[in-house]
Protein backbone atom coordinates (compact mmCIF):
# COMPACT_ATOMS: atom_id res chain seq x y z
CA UNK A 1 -1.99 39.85 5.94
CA UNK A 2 -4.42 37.39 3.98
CA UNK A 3 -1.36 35.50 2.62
CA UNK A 4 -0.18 34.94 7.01
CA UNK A 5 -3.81 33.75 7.57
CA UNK A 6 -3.95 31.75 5.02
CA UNK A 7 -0.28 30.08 6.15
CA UNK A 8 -1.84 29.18 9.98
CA UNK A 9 -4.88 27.64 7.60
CA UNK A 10 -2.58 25.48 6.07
CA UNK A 11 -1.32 24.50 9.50
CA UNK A 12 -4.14 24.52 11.35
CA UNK A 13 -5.34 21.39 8.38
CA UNK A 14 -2.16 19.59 8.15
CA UNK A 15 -2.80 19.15 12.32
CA UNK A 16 -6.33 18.02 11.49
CA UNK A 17 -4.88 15.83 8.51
CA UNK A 18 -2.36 13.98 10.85
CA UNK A 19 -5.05 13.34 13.50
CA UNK A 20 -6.67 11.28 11.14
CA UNK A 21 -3.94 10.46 8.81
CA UNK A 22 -1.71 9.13 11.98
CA UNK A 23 -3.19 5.30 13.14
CA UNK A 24 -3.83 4.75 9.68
CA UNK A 25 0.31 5.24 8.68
CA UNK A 26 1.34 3.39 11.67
CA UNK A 27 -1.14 0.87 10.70
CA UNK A 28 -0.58 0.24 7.30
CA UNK A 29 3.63 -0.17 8.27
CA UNK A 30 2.46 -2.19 10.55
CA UNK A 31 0.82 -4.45 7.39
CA UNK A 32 4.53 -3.58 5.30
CA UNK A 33 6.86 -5.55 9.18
CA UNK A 34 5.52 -8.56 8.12
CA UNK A 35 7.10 -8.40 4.64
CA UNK A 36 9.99 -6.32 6.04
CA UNK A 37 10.69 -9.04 8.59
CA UNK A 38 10.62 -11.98 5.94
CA UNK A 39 13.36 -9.99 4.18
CA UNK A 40 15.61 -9.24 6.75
CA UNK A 41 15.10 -12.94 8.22
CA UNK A 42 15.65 -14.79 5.41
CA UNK A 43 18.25 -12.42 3.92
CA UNK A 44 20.47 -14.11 6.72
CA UNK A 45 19.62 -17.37 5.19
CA UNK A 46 20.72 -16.36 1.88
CA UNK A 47 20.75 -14.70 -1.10
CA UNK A 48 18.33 -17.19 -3.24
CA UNK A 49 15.74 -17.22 -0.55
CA UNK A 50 16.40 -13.79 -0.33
CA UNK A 51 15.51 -13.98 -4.28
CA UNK A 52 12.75 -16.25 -3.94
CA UNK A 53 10.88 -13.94 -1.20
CA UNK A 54 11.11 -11.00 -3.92
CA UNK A 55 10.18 -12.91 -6.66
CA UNK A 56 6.97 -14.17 -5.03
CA UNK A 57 6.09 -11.38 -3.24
CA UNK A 58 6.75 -8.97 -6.32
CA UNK A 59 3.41 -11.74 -8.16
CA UNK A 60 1.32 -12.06 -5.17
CA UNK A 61 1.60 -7.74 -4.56
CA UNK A 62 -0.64 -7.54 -8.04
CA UNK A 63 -3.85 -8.95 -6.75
CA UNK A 64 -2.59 -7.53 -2.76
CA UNK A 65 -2.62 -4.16 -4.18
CA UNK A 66 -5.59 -4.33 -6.42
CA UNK A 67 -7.73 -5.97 -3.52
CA UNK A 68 -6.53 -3.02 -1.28
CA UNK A 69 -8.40 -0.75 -3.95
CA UNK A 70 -11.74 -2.22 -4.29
CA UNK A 71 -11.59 -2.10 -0.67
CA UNK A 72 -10.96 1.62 -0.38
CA UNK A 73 -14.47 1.68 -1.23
CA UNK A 74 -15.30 0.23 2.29
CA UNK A 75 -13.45 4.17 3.96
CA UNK A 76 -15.12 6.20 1.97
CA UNK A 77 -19.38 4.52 1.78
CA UNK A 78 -18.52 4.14 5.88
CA UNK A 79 -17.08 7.47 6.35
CA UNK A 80 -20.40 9.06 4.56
CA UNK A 81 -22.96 6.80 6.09
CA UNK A 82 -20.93 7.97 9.69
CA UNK A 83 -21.27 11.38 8.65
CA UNK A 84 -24.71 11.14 8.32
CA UNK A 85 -25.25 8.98 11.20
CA UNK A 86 -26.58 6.05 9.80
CA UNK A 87 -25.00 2.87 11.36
CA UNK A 88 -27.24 0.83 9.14
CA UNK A 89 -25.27 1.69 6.02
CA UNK A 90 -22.16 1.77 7.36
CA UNK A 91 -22.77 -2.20 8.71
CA UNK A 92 -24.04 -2.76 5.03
CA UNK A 93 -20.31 -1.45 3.80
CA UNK A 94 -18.49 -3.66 6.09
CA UNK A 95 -21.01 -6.71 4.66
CA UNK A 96 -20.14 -6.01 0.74
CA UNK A 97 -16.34 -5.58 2.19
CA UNK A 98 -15.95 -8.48 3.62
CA UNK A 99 -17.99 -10.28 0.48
CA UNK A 100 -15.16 -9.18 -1.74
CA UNK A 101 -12.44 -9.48 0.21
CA UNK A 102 -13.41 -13.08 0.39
CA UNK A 103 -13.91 -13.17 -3.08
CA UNK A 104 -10.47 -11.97 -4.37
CA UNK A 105 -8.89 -13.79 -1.17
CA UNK A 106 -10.08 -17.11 -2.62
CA UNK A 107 -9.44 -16.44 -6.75
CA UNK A 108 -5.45 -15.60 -5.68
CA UNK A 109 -5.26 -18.87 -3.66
CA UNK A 110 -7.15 -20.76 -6.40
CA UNK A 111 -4.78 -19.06 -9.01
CA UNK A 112 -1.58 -19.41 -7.23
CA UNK A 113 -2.18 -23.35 -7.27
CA UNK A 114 -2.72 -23.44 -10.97
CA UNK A 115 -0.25 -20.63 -12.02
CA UNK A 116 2.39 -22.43 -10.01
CA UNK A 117 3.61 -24.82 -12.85
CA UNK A 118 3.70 -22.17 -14.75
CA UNK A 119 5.90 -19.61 -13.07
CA UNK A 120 9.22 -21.04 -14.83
CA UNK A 121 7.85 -19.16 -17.63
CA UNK A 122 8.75 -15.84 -16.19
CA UNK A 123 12.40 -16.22 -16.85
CA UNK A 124 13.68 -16.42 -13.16
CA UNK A 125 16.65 -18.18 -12.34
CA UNK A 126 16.93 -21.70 -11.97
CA UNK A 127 17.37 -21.71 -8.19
CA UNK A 128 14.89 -19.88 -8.04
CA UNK A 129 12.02 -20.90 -9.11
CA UNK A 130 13.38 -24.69 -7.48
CA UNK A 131 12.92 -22.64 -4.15
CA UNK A 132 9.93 -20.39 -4.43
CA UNK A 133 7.27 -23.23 -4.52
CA UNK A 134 5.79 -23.56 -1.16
CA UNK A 135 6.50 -19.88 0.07
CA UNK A 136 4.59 -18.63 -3.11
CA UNK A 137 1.38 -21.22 -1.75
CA UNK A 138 1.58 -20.34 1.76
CA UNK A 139 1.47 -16.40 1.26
CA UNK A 140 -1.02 -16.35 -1.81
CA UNK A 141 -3.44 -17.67 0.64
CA UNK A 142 -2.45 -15.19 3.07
CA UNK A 143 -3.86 -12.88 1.09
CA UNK A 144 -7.27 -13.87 2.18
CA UNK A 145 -7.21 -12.81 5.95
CA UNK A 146 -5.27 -9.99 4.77
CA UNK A 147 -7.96 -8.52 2.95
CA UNK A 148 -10.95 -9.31 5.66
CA UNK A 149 -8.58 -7.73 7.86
CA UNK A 150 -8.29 -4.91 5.63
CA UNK A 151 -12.00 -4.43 4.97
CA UNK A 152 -12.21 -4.71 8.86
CA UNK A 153 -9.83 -1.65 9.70
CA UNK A 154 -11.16 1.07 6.74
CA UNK A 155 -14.34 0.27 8.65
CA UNK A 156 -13.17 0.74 11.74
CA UNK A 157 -11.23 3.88 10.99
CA UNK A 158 -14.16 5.30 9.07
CA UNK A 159 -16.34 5.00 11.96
CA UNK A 160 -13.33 6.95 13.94
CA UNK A 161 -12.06 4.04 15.90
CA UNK A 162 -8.61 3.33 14.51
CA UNK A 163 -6.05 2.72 17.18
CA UNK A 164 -7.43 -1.12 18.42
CA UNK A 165 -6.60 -2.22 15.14
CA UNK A 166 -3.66 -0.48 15.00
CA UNK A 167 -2.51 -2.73 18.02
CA UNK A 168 -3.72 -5.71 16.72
CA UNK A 169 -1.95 -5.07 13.68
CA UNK A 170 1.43 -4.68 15.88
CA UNK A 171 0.73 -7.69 17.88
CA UNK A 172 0.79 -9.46 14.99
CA UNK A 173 3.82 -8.43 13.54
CA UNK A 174 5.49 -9.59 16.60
CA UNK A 175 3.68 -12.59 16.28
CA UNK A 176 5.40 -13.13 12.45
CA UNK A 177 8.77 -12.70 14.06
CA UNK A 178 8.66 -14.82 16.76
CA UNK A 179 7.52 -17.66 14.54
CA UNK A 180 9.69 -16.89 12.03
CA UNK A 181 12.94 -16.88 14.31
CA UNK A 182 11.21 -20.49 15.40
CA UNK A 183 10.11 -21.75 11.62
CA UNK A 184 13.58 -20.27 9.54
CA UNK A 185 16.35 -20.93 11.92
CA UNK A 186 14.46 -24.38 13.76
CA UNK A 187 14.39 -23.01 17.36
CA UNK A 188 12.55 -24.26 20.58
CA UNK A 189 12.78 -27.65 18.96
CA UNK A 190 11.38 -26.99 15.71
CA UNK A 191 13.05 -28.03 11.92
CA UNK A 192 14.80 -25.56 10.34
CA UNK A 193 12.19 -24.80 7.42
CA UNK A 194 13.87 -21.56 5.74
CA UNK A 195 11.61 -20.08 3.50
CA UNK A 196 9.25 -21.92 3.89
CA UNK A 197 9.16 -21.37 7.40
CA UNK A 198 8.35 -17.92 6.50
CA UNK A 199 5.33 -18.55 4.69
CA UNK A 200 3.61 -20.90 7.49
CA UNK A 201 4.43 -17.68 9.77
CA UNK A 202 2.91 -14.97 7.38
CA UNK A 203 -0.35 -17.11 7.11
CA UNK A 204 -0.84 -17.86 10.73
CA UNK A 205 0.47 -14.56 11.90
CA UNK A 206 -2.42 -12.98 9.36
CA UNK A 207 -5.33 -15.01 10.16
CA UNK A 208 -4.47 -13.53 14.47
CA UNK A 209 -4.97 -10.73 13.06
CA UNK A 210 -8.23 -11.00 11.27
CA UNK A 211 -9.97 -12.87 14.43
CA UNK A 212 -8.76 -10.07 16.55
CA UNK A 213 -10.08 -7.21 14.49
CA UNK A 214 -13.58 -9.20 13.65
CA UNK A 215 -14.07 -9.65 17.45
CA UNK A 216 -12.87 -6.31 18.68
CA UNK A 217 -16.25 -4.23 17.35
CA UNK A 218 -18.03 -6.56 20.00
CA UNK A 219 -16.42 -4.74 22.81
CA UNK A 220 -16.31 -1.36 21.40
CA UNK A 221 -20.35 0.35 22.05
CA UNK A 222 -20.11 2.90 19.04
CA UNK A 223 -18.80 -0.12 16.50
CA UNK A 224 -21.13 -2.37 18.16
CA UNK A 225 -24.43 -0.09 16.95
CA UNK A 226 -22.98 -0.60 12.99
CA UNK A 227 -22.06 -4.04 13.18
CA UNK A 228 -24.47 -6.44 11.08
CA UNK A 229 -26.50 -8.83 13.16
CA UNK A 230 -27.38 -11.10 10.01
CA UNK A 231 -24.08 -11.22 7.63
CA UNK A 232 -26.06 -12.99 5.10
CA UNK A 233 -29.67 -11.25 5.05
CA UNK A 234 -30.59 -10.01 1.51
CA UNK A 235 -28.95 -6.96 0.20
CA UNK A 236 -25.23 -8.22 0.56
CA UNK A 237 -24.82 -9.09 -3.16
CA UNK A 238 -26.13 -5.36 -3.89
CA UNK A 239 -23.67 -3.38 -1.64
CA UNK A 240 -20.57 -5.35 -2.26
CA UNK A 241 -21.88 -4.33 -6.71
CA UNK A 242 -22.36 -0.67 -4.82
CA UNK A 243 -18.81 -0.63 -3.67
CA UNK A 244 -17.84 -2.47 -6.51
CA UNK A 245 -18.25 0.45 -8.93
CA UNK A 246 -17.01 3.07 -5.90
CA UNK A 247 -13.49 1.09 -5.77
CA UNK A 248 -12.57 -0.22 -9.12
CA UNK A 249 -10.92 2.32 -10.26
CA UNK A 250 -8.77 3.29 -7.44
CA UNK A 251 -8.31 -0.56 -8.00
CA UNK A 252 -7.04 -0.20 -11.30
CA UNK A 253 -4.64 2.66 -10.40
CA UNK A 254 -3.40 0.64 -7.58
CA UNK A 255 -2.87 -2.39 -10.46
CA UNK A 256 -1.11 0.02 -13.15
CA UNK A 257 1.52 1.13 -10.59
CA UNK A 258 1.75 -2.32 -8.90
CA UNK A 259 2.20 -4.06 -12.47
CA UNK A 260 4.88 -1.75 -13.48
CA UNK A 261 6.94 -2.17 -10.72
CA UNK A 262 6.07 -6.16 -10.71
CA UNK A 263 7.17 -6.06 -14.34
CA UNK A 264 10.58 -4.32 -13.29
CA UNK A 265 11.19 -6.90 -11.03
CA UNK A 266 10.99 -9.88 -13.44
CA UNK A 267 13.06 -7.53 -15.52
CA UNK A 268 15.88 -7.34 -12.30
CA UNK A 269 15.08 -11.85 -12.09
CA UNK A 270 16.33 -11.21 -15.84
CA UNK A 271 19.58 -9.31 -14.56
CA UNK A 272 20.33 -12.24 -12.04
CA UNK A 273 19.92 -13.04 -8.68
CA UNK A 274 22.28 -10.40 -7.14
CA UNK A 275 19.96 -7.73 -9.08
CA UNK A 276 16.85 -9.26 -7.71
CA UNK A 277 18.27 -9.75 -3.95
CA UNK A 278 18.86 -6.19 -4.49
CA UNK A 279 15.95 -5.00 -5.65
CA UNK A 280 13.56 -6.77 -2.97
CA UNK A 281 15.93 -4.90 -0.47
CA UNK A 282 15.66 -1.46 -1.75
CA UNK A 283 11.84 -1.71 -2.38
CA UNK A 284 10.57 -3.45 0.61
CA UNK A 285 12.36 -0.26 2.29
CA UNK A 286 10.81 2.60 -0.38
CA UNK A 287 7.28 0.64 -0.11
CA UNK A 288 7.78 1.30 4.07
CA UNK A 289 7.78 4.69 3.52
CA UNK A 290 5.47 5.02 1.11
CA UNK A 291 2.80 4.27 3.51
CA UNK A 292 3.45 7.51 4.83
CA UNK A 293 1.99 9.37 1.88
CA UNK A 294 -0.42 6.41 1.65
CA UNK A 295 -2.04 7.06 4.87
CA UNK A 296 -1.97 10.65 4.52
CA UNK A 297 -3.92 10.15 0.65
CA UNK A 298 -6.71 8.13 2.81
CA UNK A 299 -7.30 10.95 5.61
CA UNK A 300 -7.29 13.55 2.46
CA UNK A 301 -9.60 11.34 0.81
CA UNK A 302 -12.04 11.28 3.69
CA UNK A 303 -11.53 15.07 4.68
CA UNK A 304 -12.91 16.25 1.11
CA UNK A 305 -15.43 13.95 0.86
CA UNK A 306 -16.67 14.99 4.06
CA UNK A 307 -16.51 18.49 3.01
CA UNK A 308 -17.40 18.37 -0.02
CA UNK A 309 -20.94 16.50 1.92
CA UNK A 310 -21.22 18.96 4.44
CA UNK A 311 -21.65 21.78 2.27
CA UNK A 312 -18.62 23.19 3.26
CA UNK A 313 -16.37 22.55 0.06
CA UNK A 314 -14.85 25.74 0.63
CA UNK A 315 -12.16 24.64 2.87
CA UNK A 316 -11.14 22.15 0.66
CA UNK A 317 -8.18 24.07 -1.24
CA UNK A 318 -6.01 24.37 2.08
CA UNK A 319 -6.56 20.91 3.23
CA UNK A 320 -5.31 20.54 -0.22
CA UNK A 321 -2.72 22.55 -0.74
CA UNK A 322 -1.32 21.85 3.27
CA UNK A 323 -0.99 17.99 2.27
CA UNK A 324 0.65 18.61 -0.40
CA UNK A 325 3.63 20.80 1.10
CA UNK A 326 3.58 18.29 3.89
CA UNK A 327 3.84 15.26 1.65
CA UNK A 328 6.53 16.86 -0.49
CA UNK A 329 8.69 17.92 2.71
CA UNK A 330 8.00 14.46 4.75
CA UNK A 331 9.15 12.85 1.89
CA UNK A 332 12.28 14.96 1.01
CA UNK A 333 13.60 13.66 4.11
CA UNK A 334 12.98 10.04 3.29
CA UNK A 335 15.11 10.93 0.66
CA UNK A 336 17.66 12.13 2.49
CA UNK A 337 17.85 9.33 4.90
CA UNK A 338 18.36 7.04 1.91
CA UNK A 339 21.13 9.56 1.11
CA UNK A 340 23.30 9.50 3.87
CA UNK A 341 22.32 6.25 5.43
CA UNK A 342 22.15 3.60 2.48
CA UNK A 343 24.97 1.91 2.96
CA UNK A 344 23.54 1.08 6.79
CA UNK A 345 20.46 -0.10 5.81
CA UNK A 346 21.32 -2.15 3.04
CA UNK A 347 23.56 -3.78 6.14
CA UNK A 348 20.72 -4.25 8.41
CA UNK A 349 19.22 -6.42 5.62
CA UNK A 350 22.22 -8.98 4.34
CA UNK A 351 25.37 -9.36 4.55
CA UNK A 352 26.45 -10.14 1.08
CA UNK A 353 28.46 -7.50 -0.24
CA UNK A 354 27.58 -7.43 -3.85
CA UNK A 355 23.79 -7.27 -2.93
CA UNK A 356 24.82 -4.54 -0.55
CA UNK A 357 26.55 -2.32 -3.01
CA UNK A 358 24.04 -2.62 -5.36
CA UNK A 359 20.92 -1.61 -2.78
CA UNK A 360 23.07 1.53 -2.40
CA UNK A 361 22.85 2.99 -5.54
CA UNK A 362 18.94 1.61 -6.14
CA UNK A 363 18.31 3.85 -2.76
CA UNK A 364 19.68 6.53 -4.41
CA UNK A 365 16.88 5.96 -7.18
CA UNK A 366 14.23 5.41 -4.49
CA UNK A 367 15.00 8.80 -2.84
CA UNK A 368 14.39 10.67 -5.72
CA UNK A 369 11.12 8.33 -7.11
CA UNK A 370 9.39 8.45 -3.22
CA UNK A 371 9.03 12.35 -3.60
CA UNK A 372 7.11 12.17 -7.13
CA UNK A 373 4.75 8.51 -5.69
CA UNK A 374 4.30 10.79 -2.50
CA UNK A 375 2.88 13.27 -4.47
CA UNK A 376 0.65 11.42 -7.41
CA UNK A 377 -0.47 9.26 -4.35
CA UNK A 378 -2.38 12.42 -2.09
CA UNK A 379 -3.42 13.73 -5.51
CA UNK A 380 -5.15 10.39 -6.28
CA UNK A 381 -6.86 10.47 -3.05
CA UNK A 382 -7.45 13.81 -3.04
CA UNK A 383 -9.24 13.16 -6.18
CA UNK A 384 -11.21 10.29 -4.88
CA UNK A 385 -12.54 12.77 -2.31
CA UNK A 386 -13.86 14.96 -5.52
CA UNK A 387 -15.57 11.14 -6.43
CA UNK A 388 -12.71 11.56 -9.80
CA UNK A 389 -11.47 8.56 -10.30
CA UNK A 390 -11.70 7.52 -13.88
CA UNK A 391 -9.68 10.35 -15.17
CA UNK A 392 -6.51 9.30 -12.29
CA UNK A 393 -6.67 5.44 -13.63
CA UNK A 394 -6.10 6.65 -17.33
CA UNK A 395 -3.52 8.69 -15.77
CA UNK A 396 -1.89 5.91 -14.29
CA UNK A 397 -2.37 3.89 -17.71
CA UNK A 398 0.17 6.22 -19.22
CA UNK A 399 2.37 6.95 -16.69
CA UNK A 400 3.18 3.10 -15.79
CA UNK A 401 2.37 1.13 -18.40
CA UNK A 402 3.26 3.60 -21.56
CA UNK A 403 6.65 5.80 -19.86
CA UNK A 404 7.84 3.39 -16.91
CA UNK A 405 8.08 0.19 -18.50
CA UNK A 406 9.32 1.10 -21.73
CA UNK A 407 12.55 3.42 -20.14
CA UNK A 408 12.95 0.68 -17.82
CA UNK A 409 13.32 -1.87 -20.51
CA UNK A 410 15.51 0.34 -22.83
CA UNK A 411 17.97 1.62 -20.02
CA UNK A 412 18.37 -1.89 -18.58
CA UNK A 413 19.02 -3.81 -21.67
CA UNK A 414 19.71 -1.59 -25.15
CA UNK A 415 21.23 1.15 -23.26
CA UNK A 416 23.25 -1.79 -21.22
CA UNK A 417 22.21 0.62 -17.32
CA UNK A 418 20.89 -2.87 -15.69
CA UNK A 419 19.67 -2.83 -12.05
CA UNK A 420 20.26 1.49 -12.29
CA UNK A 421 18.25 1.02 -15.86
CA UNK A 422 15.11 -0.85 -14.46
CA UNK A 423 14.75 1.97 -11.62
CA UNK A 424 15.44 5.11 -13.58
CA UNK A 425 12.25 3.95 -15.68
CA UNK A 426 10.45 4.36 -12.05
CA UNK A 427 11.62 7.42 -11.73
CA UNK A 428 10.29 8.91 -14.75
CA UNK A 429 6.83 7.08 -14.51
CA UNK A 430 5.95 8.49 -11.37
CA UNK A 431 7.49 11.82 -12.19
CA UNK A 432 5.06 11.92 -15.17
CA UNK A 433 2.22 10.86 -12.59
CA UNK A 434 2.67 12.81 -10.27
CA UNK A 435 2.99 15.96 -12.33
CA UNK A 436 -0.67 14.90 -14.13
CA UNK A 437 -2.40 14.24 -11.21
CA UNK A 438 -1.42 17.24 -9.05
CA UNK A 439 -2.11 19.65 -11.49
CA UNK A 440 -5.67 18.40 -12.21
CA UNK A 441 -6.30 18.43 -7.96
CA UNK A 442 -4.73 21.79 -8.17
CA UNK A 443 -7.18 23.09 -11.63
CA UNK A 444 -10.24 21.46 -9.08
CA UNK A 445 -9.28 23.28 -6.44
CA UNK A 446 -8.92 26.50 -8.47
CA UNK A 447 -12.19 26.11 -9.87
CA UNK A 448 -13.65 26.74 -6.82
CA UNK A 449 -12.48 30.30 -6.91
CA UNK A 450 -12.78 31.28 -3.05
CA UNK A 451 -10.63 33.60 -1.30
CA UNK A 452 -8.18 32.38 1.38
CA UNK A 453 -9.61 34.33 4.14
CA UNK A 454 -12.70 33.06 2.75
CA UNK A 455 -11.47 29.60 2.95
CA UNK A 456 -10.02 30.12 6.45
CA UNK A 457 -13.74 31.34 7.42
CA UNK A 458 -15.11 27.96 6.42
């Protein structure tokens, strides 16, 4: 009897979980079209665009990912201030936000102009790096409307007001495509610009999106209450330090799993341009669906910490536990799909038949790596709810930077696996994380020692 309460518990949270957890999935695959659509686009150009998309996207997704961390800070000071209804502090988030954001924004576009002379050094092939120049530019200072954007929407969504910037985020995908189809291919009158074409579309198509999310709070009444009225008045320097030291180390976590799978790509740029075509293929579609379990780690994230403020940290093993068995199963048939339908989506993508083969098998990889990063992900956040996060980024230390990249390496190049060798070092990496991280949630959760019916009471 306790066990079949405790199973509607479990469901009764995982309902609660994707009421939050929904806009903010839909929203951040809304972020992941843009890429998508660069692929697919310019993977009808051909395969050393193709290669020079993945090989500047696979640099620029370091500092992407790491920003994206410091400004997980942003959900979580927002989400408490909202809980205890203080619009003042939740304004001063957004402030130190949008302070960073600008920050890292401008050190990537600063960087990418003096790194750029320096990115033969990588090893990639000739072609490429002859091609790679102006796209590399054009999206590294992308990055900085991204980020405001992104700053933007965790405040939004922490204050409960997710779906306008959902929208926004979709208009602007459709904004990327229609000026791609008009920048790549030289329609409605315009040169042909192929990849570079791409980049002028990701940059514009990003900065639509950050004026329409900065002005929507000024037609929204409960965003309008939190929304600072002097953006520079003293106190900015001391929040943005505040959330700072809240996000750096989901920032570095985000960094040691970003770095490892950067570091596998210059490994594939090592393999050839086939291997690399491939690879940007295989993981634009895996990093798609990992914003599934991405979006659910943020609602988890928020759903503990708000417990775990309210007093009420009793319910927190079943919102655990329910996310969990719903990651793992959502997941499991991503897996599937990648299963039965590879050699169909590796189609919708290019029509080079090497390339194609070879995004096959990596799919194969990526269906059995997305259920272990589906899992280590919701720990992590799950953890972040608990305010753990030094214990996850030594976590990740190991599993990406002292398992992954060393199997990679050895498969791919001693063991002679290649492309299969690079991704079977993924696989173990994020086996090894997700194991760690999921069984210290699970020992927290334990700790807690309360009774299901107990927990279904609270």
């Amino acid at each position: 009897m306790q066990s079949d309460s405790y199973f509607k518990a479990l469901l009764r949270e995982n309902r609660r979980t994707l009421y939050l957890a929904l806009p903010i999935v839909v929203g951040l695959v809304g972020q992941m079209l843009m890429g998508i659509a660069d692929t697919v686009m310019l993977g009808h150009v051909g395969v050393v665009p193709l290669a020079a998309c993945a090989f500047a996207n696979t640099i620029l997704a370091v500092p992407m990912v790491f920003g994206f961390g410091l400004l997980s800070a942003v959900s979580v000071s927002a989400s408490h201030a909202h809980g205890a209804r203080n619009s003042h502090l939740a304004g001063e988030s957004l402030r130190g936000g949008i302070l960073l954001a600008l920050a890292v924004g401008l050190l990537v576009g600063a960087g990418a102009h003096t790194g750029l002379p320096f990115l033969h050094l990588l090893g990639q092939p000739h072609e490429v790096n002859a091609t790679v120049g102006g796209y590399f530019l054009l999206c590294a200072w992308s990055l900085l409307p991204l980020l405001v954007s992104g700053a933007a929407k965790n405040f939004c969504e922490a204050l409960g007001r997710p779906w306008v910037p959902f929208w926004i985020l979709m208009a602007g995908v459709l904004l990327n495509v229609l000026l791609n189809w008009i920048l790549i291919y030289g329609n409605l009158g315009s040169p042909a610009m192929g990849i570079d074409g791409a980049g002028i579309a990701t940059l514009l198509s990003r900065i639509a999106v950050m004026c329409g999310i900065l002005i929507y709070p000024s037609f929204e009444r409960s965003l309008k209450v939190a929304w600072p009225r002097a953006w520079l008045a003293p106190g900015v320097l001391r929040e943005s330090w505040h959330l700072l030291k809240i996000g750096i180390h989901t920032a570095g976590l985000n960094l040691c799993e970003v770095t490892g799978f950067s570091f596998g790509s210059l490994m594939m740029g090592w393999l050839g341009v086939i291997p690399l075509a491939a690879h940007q293929i295989a993981l634009s579609v895996a990093a798609t669906t990992f914003m599934v379990p991405l979006g659910l780690a943020q609602a988890v994230s928020m759903r503990v910490g708000h417990a775990r403020g309210a007093s009420r940290a009793k319910r927190i093993p079943s919102i655990v536990h329910s996310a969990l068995g719903l990651t793992a199963g959502v997941m499991a048939l991503f897996a599937a799909g990648y299963f039965l339908l590879g050699n169909e989506i590796a189609a919708g993508f290019t029509p080079d038949v090497a390339v194609r083969t070879l995004t096959v098998q990596l799919l194969v990889l990526a269906g059995v790596f997305q259920i272990f990063d589906g899992i280590q992900v919701v720990s992590s956040g799950a953890l972040r709810g608990f305010a753990d996060t030094k214990i996850p980024f030594l976590i990740g230390i190991v599993s990406y930077w002292v398992v992954a990249l060393p199997v990679s390496w050895m498969s791919a190049f001693p063991f002679g696996l290649g492309a299969l060798g690079v991704w079977a070092g993924f696989v173990v990496g994020l086996g090894v994380a997700a194991a760690s991280m999921s069984t210290r949630l699970l020992r927290k959760c334990n700790r807690l020692n309360v009774s299901p019916t107990a927990r279904q009471a609270g």
